[in-house]
Protein backbone atom coordinates (compact mmCIF):
# COMPACT_ATOMS: atom_id res chain seq x y z
CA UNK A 1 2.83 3.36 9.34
CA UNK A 2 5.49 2.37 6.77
CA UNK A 3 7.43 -1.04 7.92
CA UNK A 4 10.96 -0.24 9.37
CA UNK A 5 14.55 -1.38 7.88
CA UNK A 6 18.07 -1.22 8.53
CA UNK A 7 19.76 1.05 5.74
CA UNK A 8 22.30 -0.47 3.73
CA UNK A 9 23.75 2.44 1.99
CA UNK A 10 24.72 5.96 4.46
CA UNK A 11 22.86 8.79 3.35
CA UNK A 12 20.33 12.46 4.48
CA UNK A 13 17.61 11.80 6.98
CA UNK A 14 14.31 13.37 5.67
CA UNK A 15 12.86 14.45 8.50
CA UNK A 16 15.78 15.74 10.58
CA UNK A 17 18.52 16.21 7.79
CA UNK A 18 21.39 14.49 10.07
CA UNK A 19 23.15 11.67 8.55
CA UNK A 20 22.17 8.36 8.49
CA UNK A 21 24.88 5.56 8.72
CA UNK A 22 24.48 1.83 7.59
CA UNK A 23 22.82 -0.74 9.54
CA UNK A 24 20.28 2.79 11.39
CA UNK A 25 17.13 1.72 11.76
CA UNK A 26 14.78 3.81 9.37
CA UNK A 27 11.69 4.13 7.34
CA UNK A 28 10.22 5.84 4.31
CA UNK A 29 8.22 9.27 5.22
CA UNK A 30 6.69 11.21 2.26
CA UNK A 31 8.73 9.02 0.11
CA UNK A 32 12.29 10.06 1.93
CA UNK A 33 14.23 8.03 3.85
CA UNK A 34 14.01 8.92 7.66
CA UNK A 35 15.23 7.77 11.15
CA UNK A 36 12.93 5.66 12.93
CA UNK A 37 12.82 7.89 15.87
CA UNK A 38 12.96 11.44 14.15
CA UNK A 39 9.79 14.06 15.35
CA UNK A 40 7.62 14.68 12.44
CA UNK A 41 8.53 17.96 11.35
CA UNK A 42 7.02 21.28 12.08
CA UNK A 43 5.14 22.95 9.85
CA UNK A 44 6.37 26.50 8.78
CA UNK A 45 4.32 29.41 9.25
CA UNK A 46 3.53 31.32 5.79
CA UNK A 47 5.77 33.74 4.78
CA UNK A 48 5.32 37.01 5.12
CA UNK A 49 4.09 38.59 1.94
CA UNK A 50 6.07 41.77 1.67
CA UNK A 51 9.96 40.20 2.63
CA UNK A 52 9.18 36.89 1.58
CA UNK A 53 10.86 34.93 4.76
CA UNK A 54 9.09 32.96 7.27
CA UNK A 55 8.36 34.73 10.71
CA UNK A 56 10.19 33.83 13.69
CA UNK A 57 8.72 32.18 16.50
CA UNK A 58 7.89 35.36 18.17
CA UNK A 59 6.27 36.91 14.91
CA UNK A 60 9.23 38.68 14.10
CA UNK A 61 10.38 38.58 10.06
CA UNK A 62 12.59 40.70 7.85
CA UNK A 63 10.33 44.04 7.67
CA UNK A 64 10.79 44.25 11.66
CA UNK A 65 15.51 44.58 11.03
């Protein structure tokens, strides 16, 4: 686990894309900046290979509009 640090500069979470103010308490994952206390992301399912975009949860993607 990467060591922990207050930020000094505001910025982008990583992880969860919400802002991160000075003095958050973060840490580096895959080389971005994060929150200390984001979820690791979710992977994505692949995308469908006819329409391109990534199903929904319930299987659904752009061939089913």
């Amino acid at each position: 686990m990467s060591a922990t640090f207050e930020a000094r500069y505001p910025g982008r979470c990583g992880v969860c894309d919400e802002a991160i103010r000075v003095d958050d308490l973060c840490t580096y994952v895959e080389d971005e900046v994060a929150h200390v206390n984001c979820p690791q992301p979710v992977a994505l399912a692949d995308p469908c290979p006819r329409c391109f975009m990534v199903p929904a949860a319930n299987g659904a993607c752009g061939c089913d509009a």
